[in-house]
C-alpha atoms as a PDB file:
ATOM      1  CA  UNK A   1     -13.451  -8.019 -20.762  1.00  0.00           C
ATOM      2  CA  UNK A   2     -14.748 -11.308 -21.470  1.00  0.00           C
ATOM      3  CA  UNK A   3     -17.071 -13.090 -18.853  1.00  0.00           C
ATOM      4  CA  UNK A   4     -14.832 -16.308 -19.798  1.00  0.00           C
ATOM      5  CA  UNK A   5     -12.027 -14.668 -18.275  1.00  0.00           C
ATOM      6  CA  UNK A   6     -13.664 -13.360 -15.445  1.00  0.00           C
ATOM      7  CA  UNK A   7     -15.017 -16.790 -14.848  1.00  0.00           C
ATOM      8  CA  UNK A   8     -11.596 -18.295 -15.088  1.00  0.00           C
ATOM      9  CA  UNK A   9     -10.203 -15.542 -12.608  1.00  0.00           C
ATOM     10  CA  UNK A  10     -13.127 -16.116 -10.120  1.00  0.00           C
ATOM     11  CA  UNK A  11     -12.069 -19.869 -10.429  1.00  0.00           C
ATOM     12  CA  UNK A  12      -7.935 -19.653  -9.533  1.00  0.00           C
ATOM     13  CA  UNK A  13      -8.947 -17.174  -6.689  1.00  0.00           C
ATOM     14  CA  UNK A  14     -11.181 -19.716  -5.429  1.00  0.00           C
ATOM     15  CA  UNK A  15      -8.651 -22.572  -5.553  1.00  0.00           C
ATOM     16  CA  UNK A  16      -6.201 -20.173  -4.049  1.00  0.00           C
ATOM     17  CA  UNK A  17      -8.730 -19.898  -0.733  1.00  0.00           C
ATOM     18  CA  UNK A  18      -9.331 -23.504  -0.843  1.00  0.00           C
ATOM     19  CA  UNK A  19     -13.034 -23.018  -1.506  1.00  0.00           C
ATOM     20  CA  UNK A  20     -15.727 -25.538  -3.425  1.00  0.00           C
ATOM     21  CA  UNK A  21     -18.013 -23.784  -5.534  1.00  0.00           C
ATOM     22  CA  UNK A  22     -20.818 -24.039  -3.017  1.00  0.00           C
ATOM     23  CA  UNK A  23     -19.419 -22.306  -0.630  1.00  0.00           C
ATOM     24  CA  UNK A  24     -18.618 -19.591  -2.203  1.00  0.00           C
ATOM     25  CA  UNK A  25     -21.956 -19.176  -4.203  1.00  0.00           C
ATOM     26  CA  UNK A  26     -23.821 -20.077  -1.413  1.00  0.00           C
ATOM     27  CA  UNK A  27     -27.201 -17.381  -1.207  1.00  0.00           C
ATOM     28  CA  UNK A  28     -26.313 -16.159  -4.409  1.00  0.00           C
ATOM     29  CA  UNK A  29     -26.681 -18.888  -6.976  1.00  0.00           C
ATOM     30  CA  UNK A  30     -26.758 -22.498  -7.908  1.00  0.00           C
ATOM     31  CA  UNK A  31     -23.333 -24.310  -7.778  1.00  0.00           C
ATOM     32  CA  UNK A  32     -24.506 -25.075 -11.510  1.00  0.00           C
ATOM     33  CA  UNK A  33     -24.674 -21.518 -11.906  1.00  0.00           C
ATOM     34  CA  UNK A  34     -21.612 -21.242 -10.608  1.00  0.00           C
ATOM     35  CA  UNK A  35     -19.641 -23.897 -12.516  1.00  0.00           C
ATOM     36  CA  UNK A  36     -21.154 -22.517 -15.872  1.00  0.00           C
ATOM     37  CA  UNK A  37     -19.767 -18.638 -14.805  1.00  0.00           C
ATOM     38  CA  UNK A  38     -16.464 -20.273 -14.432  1.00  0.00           C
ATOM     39  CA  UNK A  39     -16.797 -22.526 -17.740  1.00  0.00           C
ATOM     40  CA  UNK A  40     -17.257 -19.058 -19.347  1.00  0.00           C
ATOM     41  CA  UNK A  41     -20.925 -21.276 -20.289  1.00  0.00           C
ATOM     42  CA  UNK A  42     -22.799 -17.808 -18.632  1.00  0.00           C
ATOM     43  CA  UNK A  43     -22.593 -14.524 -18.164  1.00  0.00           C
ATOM     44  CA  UNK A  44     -23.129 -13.256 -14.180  1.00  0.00           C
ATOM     45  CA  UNK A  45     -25.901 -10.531 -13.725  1.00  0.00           C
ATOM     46  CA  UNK A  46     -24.067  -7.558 -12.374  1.00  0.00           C
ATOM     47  CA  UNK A  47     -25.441  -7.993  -8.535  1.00  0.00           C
ATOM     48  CA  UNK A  48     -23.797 -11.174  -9.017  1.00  0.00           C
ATOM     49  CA  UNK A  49     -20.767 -10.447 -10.544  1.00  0.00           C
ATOM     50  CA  UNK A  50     -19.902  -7.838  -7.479  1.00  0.00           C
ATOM     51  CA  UNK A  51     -21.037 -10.069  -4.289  1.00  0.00           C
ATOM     52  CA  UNK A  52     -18.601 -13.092  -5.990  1.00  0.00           C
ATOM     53  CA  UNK A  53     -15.564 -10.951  -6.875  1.00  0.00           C
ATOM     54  CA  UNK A  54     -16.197  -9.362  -2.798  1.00  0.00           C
ATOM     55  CA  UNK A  55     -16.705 -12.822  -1.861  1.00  0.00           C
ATOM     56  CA  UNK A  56     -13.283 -13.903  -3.409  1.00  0.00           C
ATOM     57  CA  UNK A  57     -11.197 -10.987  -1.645  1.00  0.00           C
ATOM     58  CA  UNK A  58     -11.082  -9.050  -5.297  1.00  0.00           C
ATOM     59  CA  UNK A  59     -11.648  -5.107  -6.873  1.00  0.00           C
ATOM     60  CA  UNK A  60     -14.884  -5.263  -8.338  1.00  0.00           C
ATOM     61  CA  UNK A  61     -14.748  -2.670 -10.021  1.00  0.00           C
ATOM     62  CA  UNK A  62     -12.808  -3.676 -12.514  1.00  0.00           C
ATOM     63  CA  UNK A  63     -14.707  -5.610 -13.952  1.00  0.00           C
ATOM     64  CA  UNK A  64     -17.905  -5.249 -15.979  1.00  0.00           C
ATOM     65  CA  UNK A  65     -20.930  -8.041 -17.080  1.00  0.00           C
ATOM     66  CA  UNK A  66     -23.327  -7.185 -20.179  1.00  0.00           C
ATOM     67  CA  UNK A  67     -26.461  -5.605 -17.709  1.00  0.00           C
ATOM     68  CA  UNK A  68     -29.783  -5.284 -18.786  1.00  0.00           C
ATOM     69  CA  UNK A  69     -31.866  -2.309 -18.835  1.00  0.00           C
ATOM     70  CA  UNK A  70     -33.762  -3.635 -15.597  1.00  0.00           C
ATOM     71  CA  UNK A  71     -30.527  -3.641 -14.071  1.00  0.00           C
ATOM     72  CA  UNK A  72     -29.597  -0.453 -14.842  1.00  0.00           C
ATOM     73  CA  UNK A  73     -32.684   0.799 -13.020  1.00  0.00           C
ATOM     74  CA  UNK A  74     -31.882  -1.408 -10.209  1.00  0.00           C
ATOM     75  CA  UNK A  75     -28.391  -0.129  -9.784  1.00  0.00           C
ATOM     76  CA  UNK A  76     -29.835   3.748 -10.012  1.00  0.00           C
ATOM     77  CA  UNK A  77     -32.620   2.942  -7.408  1.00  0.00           C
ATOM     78  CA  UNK A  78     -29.773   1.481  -5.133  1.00  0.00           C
ATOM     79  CA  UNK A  79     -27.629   4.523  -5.971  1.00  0.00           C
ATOM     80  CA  UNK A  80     -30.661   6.861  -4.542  1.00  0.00           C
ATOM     81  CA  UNK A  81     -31.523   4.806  -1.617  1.00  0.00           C
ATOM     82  CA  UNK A  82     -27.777   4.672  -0.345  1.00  0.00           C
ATOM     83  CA  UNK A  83     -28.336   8.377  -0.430  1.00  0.00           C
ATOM     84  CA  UNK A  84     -31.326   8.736   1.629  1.00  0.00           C
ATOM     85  CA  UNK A  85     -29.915   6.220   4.224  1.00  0.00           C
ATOM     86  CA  UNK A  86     -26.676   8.780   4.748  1.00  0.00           C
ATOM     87  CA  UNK A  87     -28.501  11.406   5.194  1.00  0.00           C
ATOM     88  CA  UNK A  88     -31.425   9.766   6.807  1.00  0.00           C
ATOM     89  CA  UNK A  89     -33.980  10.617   4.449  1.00  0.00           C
ATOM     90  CA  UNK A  90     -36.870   8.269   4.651  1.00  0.00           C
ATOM     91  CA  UNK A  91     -38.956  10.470   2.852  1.00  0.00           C
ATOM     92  CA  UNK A  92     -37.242  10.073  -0.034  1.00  0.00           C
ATOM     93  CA  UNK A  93     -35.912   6.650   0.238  1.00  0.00           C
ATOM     94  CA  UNK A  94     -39.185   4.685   1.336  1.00  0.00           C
ATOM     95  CA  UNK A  95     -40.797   5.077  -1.754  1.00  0.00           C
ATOM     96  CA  UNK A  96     -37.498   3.923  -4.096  1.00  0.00           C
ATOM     97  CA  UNK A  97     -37.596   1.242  -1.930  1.00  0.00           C
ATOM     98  CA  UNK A  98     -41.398   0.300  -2.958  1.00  0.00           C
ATOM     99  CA  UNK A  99     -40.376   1.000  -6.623  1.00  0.00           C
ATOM    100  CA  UNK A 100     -37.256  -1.398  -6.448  1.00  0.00           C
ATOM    101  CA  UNK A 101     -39.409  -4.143  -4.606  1.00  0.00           C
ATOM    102  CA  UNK A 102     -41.589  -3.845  -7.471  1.00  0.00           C
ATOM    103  CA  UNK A 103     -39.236  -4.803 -10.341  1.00  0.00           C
ATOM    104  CA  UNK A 104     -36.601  -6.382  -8.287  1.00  0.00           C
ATOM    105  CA  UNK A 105     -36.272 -10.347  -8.705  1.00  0.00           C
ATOM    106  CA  UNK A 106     -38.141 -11.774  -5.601  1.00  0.00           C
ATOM    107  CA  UNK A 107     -35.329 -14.964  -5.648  1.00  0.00           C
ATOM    108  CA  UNK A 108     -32.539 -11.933  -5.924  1.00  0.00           C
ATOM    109  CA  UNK A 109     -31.149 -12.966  -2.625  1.00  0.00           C
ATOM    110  CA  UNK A 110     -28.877  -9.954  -2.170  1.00  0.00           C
ATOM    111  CA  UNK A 111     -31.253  -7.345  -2.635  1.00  0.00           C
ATOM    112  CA  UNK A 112     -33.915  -8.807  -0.505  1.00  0.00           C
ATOM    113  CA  UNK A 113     -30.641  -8.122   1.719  1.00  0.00           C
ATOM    114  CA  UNK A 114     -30.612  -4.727   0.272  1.00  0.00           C
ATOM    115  CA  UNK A 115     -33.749  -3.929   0.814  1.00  0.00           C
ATOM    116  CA  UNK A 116     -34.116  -5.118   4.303  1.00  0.00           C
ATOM    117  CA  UNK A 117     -30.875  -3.459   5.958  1.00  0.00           C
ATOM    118  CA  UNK A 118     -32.455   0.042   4.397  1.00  0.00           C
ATOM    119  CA  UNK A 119     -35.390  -0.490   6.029  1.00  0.00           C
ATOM    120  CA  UNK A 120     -34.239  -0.784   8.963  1.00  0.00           C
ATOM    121  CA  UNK A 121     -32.428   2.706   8.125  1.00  0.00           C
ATOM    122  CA  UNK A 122     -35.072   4.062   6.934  1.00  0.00           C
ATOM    123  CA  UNK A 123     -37.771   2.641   9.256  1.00  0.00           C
ATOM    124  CA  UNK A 124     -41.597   2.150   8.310  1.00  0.00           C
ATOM    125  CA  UNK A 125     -45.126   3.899   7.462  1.00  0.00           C
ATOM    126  CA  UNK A 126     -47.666   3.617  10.276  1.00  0.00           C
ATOM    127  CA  UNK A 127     -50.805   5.771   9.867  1.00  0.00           C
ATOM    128  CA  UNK A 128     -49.790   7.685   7.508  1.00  0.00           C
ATOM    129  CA  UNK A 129     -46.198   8.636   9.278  1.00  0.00           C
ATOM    130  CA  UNK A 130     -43.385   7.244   9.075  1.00  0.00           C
ATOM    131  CA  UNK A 131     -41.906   5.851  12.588  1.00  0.00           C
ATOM    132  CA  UNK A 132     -38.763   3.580  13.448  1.00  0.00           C
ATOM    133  CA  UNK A 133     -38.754   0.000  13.928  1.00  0.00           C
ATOM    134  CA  UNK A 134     -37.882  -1.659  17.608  1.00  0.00           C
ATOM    135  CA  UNK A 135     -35.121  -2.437  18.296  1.00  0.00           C
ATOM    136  CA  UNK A 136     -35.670  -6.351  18.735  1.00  0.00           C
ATOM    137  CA  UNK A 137     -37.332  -5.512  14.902  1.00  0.00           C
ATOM    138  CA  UNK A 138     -34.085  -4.395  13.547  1.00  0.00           C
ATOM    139  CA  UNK A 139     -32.553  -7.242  14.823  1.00  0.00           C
ATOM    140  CA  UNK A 140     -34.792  -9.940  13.548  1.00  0.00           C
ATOM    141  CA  UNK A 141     -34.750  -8.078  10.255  1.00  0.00           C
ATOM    142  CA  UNK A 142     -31.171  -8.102   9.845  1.00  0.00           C
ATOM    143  CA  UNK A 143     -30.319 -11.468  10.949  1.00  0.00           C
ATOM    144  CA  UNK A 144     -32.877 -12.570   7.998  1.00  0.00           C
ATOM    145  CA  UNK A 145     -31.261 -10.367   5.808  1.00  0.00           C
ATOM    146  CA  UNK A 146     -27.452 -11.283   6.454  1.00  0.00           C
ATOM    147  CA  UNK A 147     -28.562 -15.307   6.676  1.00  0.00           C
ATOM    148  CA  UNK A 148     -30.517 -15.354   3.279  1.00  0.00           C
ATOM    149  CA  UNK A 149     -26.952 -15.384   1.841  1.00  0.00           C
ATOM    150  CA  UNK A 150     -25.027 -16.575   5.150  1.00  0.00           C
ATOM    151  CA  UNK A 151     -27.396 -19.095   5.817  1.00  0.00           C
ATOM    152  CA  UNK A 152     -25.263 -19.834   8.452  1.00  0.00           C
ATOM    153  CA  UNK A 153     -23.699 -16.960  10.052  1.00  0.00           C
ATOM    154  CA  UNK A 154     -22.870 -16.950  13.217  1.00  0.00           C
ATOM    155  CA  UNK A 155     -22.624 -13.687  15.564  1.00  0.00           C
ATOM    156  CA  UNK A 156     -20.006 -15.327  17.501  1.00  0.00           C
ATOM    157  CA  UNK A 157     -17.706 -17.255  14.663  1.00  0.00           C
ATOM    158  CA  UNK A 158     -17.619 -14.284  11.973  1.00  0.00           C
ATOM    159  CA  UNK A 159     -14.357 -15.051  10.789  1.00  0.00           C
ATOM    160  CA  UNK A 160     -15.611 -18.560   9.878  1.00  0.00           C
ATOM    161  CA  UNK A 161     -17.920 -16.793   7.317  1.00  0.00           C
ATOM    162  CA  UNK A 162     -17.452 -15.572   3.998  1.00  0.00           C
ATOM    163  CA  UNK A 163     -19.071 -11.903   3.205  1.00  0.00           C
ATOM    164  CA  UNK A 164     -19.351  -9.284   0.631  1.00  0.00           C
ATOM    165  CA  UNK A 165     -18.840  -5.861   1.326  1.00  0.00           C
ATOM    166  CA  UNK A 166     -22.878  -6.070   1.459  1.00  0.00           C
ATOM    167  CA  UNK A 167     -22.889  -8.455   4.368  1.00  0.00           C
ATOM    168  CA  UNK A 168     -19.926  -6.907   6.387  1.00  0.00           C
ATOM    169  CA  UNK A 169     -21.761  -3.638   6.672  1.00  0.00           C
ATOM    170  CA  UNK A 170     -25.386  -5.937   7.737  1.00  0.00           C
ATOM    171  CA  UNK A 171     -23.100  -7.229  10.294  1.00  0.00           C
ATOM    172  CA  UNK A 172     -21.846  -3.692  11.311  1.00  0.00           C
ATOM    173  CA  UNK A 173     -25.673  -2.490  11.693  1.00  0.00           C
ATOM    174  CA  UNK A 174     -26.478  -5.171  13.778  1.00  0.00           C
ATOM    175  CA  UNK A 175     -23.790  -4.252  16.026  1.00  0.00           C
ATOM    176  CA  UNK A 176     -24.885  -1.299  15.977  1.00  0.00           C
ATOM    177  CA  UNK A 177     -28.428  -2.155  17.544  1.00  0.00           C
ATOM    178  CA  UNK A 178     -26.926  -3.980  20.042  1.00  0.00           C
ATOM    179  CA  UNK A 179     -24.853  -0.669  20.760  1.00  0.00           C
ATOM    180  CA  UNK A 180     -28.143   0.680  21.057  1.00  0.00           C
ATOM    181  CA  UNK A 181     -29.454  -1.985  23.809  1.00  0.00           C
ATOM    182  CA  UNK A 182     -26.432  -1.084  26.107  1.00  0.00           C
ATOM    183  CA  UNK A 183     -24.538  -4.804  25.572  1.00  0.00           C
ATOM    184  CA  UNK A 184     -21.212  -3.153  25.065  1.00  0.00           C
ATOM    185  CA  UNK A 185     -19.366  -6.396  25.649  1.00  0.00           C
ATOM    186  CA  UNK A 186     -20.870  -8.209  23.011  1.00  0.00           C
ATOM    187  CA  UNK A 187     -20.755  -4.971  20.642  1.00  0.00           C
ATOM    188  CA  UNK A 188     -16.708  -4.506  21.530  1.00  0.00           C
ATOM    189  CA  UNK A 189     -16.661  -8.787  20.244  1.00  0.00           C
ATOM    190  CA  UNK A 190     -18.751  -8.469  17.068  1.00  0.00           C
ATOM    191  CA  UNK A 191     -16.352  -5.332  15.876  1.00  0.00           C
ATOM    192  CA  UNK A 192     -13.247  -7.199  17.064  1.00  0.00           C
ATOM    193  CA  UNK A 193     -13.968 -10.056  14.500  1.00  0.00           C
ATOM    194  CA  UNK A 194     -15.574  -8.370  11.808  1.00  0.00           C
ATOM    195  CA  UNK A 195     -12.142  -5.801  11.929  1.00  0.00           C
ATOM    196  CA  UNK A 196      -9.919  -8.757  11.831  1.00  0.00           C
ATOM    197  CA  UNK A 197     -11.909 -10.012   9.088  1.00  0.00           C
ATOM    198  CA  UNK A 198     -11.661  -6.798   6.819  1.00  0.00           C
ATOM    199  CA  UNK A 199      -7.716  -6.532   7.083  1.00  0.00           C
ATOM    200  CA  UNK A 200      -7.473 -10.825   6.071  1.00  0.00           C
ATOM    201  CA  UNK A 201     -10.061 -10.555   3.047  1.00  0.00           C
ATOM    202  CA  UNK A 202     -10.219  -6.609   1.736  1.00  0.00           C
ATOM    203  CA  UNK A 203      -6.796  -5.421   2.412  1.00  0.00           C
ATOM    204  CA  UNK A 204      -6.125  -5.525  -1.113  1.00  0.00           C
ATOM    205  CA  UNK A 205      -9.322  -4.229  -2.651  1.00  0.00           C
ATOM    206  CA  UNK A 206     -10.380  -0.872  -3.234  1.00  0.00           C
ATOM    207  CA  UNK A 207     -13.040  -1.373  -0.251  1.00  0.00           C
ATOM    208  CA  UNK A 208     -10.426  -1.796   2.554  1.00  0.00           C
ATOM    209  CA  UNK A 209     -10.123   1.698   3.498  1.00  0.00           C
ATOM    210  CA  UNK A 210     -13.511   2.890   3.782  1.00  0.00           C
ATOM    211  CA  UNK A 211     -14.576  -0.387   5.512  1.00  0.00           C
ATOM    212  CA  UNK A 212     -11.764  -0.370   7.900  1.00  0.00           C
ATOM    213  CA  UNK A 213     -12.440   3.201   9.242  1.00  0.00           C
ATOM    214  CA  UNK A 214     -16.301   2.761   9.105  1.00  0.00           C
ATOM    215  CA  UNK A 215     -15.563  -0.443  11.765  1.00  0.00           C
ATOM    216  CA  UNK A 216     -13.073   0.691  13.286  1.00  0.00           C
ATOM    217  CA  UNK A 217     -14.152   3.671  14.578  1.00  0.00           C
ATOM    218  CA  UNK A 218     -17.752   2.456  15.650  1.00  0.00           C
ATOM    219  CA  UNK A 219     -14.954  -0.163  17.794  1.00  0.00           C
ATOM    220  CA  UNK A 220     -13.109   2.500  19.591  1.00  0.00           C
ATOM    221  CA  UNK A 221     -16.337   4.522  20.419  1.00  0.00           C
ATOM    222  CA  UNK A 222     -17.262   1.230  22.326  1.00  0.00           C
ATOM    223  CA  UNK A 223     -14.142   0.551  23.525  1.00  0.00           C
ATOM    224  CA  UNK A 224     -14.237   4.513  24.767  1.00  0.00           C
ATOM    225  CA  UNK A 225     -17.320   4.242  26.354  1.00  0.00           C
ATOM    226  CA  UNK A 226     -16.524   0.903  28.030  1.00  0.00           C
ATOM    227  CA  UNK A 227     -13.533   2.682  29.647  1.00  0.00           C
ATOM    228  CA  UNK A 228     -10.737   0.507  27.770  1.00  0.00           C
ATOM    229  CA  UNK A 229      -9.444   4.258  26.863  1.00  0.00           C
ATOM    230  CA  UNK A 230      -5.393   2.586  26.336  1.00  0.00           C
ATOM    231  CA  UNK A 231      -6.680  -0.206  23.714  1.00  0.00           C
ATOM    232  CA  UNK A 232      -8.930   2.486  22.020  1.00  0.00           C
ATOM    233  CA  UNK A 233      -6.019   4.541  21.085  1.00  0.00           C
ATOM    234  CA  UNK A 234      -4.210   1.956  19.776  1.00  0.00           C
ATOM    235  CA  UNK A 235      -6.924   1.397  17.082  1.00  0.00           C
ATOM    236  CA  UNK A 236      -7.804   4.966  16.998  1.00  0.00           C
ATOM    237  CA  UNK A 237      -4.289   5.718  15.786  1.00  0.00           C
ATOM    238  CA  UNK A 238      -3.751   2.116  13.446  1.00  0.00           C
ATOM    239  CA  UNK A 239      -7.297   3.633  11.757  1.00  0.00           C
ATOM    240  CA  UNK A 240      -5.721   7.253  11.354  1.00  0.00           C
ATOM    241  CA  UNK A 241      -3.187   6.118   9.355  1.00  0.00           C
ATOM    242  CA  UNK A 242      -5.385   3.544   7.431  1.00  0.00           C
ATOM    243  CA  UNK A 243      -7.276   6.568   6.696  1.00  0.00           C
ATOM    244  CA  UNK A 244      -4.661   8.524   5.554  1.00  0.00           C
ATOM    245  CA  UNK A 245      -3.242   5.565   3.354  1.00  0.00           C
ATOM    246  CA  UNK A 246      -6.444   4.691   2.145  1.00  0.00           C
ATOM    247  CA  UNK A 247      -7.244   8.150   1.485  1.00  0.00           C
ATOM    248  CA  UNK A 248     -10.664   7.700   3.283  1.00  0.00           C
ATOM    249  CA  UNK A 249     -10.765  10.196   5.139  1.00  0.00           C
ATOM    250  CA  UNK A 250     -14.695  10.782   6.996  1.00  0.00           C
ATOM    251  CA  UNK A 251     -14.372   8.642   9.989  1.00  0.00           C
ATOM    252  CA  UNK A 252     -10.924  11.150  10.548  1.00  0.00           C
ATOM    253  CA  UNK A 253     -12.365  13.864  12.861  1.00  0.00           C
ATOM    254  CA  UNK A 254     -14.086  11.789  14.896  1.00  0.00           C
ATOM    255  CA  UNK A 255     -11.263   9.215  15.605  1.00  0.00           C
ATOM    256  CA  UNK A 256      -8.980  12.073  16.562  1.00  0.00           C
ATOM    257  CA  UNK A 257     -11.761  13.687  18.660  1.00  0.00           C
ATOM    258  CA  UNK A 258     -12.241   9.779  20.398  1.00  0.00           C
ATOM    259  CA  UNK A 259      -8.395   9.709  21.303  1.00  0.00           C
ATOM    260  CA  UNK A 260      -8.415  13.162  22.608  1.00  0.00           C
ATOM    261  CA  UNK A 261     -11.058  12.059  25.414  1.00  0.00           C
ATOM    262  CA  UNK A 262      -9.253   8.606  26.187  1.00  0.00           C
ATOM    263  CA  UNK A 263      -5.841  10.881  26.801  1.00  0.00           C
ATOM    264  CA  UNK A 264      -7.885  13.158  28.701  1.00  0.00           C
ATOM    265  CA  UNK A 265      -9.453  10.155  31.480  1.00  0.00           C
ATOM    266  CA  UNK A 266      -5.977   8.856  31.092  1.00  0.00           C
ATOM    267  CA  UNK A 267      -4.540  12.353  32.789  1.00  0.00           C
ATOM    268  CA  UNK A 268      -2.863  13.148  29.999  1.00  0.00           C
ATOM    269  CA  UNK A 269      -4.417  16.616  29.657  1.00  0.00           C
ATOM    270  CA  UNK A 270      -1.859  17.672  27.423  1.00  0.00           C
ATOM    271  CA  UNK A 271      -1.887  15.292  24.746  1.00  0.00           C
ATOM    272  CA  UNK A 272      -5.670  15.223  25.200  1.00  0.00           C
ATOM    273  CA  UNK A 273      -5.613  19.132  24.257  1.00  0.00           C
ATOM    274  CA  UNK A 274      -3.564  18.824  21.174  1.00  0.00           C
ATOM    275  CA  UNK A 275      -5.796  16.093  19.720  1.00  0.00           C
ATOM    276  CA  UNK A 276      -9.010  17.998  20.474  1.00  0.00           C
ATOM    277  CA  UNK A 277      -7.255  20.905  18.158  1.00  0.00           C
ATOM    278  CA  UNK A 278      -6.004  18.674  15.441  1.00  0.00           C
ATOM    279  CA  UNK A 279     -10.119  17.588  15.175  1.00  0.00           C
ATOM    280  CA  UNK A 280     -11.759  21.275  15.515  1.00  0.00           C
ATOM    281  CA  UNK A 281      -9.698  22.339  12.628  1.00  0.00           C
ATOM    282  CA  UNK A 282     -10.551  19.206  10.862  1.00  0.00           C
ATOM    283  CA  UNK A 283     -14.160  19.365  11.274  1.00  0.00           C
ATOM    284  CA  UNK A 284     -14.148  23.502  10.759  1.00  0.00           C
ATOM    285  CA  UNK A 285     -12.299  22.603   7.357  1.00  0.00           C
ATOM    286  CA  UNK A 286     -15.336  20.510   6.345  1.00  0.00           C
ATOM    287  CA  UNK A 287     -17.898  22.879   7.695  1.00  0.00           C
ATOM    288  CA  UNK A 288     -19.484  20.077  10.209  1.00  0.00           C
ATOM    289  CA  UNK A 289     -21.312  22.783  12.473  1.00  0.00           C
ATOM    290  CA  UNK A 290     -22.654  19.832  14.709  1.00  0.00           C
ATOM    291  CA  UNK A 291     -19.351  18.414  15.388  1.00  0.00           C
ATOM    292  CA  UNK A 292     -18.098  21.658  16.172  1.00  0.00           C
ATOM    293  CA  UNK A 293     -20.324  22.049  19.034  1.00  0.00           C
ATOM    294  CA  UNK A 294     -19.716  18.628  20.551  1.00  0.00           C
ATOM    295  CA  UNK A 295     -16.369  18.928  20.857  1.00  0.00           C
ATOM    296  CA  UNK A 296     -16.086  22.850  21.828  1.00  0.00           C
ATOM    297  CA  UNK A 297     -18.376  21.839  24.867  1.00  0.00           C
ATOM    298  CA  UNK A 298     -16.851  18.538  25.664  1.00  0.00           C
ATOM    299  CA  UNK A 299     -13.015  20.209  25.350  1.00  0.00           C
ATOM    300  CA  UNK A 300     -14.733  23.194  27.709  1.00  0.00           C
ATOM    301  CA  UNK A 301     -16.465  20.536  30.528  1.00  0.00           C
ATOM    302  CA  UNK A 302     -13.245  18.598  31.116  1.00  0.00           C
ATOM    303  CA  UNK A 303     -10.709  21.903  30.563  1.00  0.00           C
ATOM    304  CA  UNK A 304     -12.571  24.909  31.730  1.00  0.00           C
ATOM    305  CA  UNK A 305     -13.726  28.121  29.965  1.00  0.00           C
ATOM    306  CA  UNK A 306      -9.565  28.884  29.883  1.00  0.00           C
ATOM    307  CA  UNK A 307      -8.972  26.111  27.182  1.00  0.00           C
ATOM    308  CA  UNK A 308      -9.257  27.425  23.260  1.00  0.00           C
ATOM    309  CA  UNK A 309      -8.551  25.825  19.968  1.00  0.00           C
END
């Protein structure tokens, strides 16, 4: 596909959302930059080829730019770290982060942003071992990381930004500290705009279903353990079928295994019972041991040693 025409799409879609070039290249590149991309005058890098078409509410993968070698590496080093953040692997992942700091561009705005949210994952060497950063560290580290393309994000106006799939899961870890220091209000706010965000800018990309159901279900866990047990099954069950749709299925167990609690402090024991069921067979088909356990001894403290699945 030619970067001309990728440049002219980019352009309509931005004249569809009313948005000047600046503001939608804003972290990423020069509005020069910019305005030669859509001239068809320059070909994006691949980094920022994807953060623009995410920007712009479009499938980027789709669409390809001419990448260099270096980028190639990039993309591979990115590709491993992802994987040692999943599965918490810092042993692995702390020195691929070193190696891509190395090559990386240090004006490469979005993986500064990369690198910094991992981090944070991943946490830090001190004396020779590797420990966790604070909790006030992981916040000052990802408000730097989400405003050195945001330079003006606000926590309490997210709808007023405009993200990447990137940023939107920066915001989601931050959220996710602040989970951490108890301030469940302003958690249950931050996932209540960045959900309504998702479903008016993804909902027609191929990122809307695993994004949805990664927020959504870290909102009904607060919601759960706020007590608002009513309003978390009403997005626990709009994120089932979003994850059925979307065919996106990980965040599945655990949303049924959330609504089965909120029936159960809702004395609905019955309803409760079915849905812990409908999650132990979901989690035994995927062989999650741990998951198991949780909710065999959380079905057995509120049901008694008389309750099987």
């Amino acid at each position: 596909m030619k970067s001309f025409f990728i440049g002219e799409m980019m352009r309509q879609r931005r004249m569809e959302l009313g948005l000047k070039q600046n503001e939608l290249c804003q972290g990423i590149c020069e509005p020069t930059t910019m305005c030669r991309i859509e001239s068809g005058k320059q070909t994006p890098s691949l980094n920022q080829l994807k953060v623009l078409l995410q920007r712009l509410g479009l499938p980027d993968e789709r669409y390809y730019a001419i990448i260099s070698k270096n980028e190639m590496l990039i993309s591979d080093l990115q590709t491993e770290i992802v994987s040692s953040n999943v599965f918490r692997d810092p042993q692995r992942g702390l020195p691929k982060i070193e190696e891509l700091e190395k090559i990386a561009d240090p004006d490469d705005r979005p993986i500064r942003q990369f690198i910094l949210r991992s981090k944070v994952l991943l946490g830090k060497i001190e004396n020779g071992q590797i420990v966790p950063y604070t909790n006030d560290e992981k916040l000052d580290m990802l408000f730097e990381a989400i405003r050195l393309t945001s330079p003006n994000f606000d926590i309490d106006a997210i709808c007023d930004g405009l993200y990447s799939v990137d940023e939107v899961k920066v915001i989601n870890q931050i959220a996710l500290v602040y989970s951490q220091l108890e301030q469940r209000e302003k958690v249950i706010d931050i996932y209540r705009q960045l959900l309504a965000y998702i479903e008016n800018h993804f909902q027609n990309t191929g990122q809307f279903g695993s994004l949805f159901s990664l927020v959504a279900f870290n909102y009904v866990r607060e919601l759960d353990l706020v007590g608002r047990y009513t309003e978390a099954i009403k997005v626990s069950e709009i994120n089932w079928k979003a994850c059925v749709q979307y065919e996106s299925y990980y965040y599945l167990p655990s949303t049924i295994a959330i609504i089965a609690e909120c029936y159960h402090f809702l004395n609905q024991d019955e309803k409760s019972k079915a849905h812990y069921r409908q999650a132990f067979y979901l989690f035994k088909a995927i062989d999650n041991k741990r998951s198991l356990r949780i909710i065999t001894d959380e079905a057995k403290k509120y049901f008694g040693d008389d309750f099987s699945f």
